[in-house]
Protein backbone atom coordinates (compact mmCIF):
# COMPACT_ATOMS: atom_id res chain seq x y z
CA UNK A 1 -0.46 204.44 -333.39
CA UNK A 2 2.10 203.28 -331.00
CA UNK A 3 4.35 206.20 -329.55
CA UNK A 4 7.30 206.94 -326.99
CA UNK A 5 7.94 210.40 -326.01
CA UNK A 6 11.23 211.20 -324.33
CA UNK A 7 11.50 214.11 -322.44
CA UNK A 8 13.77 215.84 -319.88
CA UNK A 9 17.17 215.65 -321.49
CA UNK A 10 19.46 218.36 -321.59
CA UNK A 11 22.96 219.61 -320.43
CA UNK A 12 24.21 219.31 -316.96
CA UNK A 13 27.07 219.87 -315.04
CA UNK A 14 28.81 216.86 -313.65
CA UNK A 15 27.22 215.66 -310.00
CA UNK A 16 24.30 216.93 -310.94
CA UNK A 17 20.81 215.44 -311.56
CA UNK A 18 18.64 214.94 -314.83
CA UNK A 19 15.15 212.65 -314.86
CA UNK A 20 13.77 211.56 -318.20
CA UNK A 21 10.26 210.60 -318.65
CA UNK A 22 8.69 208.67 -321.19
CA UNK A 23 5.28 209.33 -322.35
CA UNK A 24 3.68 205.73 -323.98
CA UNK A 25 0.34 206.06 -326.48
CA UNK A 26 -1.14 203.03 -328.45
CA UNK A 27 -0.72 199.68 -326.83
CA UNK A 28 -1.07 198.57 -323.33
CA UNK A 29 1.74 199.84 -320.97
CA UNK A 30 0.70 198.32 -318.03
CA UNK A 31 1.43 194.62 -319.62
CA UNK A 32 4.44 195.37 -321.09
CA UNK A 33 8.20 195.20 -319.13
CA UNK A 34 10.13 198.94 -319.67
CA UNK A 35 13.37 199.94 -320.11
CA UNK A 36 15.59 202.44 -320.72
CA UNK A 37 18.99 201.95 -323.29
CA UNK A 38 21.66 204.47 -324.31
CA UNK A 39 23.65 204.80 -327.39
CA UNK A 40 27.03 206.79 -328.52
CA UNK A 41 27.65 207.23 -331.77
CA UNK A 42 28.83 204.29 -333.34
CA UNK A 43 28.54 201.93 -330.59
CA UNK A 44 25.92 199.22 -329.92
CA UNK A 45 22.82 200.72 -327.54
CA UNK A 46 23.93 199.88 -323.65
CA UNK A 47 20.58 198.96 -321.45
CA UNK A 48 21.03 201.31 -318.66
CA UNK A 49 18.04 199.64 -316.43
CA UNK A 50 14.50 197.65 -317.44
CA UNK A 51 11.84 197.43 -315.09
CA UNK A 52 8.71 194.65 -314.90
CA UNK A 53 5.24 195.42 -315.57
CA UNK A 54 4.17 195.40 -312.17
CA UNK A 55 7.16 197.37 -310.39
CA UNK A 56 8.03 194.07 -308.55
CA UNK A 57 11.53 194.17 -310.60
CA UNK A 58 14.60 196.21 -311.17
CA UNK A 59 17.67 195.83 -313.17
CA UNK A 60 20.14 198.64 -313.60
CA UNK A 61 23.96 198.11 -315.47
CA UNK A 62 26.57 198.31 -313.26
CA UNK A 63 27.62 201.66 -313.64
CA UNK A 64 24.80 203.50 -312.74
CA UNK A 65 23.59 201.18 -309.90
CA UNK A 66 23.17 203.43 -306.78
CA UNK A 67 23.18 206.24 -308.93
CA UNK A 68 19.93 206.19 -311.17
CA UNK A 69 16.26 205.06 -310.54
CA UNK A 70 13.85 203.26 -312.98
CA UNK A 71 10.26 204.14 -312.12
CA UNK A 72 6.81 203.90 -313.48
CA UNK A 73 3.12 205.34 -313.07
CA UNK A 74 0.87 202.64 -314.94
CA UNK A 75 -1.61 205.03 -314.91
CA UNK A 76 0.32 207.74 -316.75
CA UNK A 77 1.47 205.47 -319.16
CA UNK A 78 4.99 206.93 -318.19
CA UNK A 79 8.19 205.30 -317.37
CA UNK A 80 10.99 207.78 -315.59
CA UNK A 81 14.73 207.61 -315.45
CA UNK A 82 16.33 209.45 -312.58
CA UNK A 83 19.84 210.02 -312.76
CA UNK A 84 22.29 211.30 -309.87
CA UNK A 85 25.92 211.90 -309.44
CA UNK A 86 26.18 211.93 -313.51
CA UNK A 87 29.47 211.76 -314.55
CA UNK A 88 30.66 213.04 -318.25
CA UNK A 89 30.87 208.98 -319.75
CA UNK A 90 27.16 209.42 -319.47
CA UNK A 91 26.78 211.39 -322.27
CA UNK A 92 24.86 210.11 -324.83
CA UNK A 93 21.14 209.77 -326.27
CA UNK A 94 19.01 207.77 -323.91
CA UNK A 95 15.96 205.87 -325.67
CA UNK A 96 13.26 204.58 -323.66
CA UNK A 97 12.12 200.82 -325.09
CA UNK A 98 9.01 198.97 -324.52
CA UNK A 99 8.79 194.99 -325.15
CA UNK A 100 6.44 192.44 -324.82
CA UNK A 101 6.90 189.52 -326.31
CA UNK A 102 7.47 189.85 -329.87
CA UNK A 103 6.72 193.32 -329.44
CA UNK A 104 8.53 195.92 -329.55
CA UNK A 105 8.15 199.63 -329.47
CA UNK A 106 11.40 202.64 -329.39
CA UNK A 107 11.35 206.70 -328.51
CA UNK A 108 12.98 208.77 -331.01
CA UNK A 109 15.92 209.27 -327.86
CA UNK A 110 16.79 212.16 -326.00
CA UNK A 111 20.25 213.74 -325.35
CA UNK A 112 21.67 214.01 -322.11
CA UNK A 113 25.21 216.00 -322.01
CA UNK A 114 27.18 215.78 -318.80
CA UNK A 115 29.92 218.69 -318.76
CA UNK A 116 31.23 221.73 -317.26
């Protein structure tokens, strides 16, 4: 049985730091190319940044570049999401995604809230 765990969301003041983790089960994580998306309600999910299998690849969107930091511990089967200098616009549930070809595996999301 496939599964994605988020964990690590929360509320947090803005400037400050969350990291979200994602705990994989049931297929083989170390083949398959990670990311991380985020949704608001009623809006299309936004990929925030993907990493390759192997680490040798990043990709974040461009407003969180310099600020957050896609990582990954093959032999965790965990993918991590750091995020620094959060601003309030990044408010929203953050859903870790795992694809390989024409797989493709979601978390159930977690909430990050970024106010005072």
């Amino acid at each position: 049985q496939v599964q994605l765990v988020e964990s690590g969301g929360g509320l947090v003041q803005p400037g400050g730091s969350l990291r979200l983790s994602c705990a994989a089960s049931g297929f083989t994580f170390r083949l398959y190319a990670m990311s991380w998306y985020r949704q608001a309600p009623g809006k299309e999910p936004e990929l925030v940044a993907s990493i390759t299998y192997d680490e040798s690849l990043t990709n974040y969107a461009v407003s969180v570049k310099g600020r957050f930091t896609i990582t990954r511990d093959n032999a965790k089967y965990t993918v991590y999401l750091q995020m620094n200098s959060l601003k309030p616009e990044a408010t929203d549930v953050y859903y870790c995604y795992g694809g390989l070809g024409r797989n493709d595996y979601w978390g159930q999301g977690a909430q990050v809230t970024v106010s005072s």
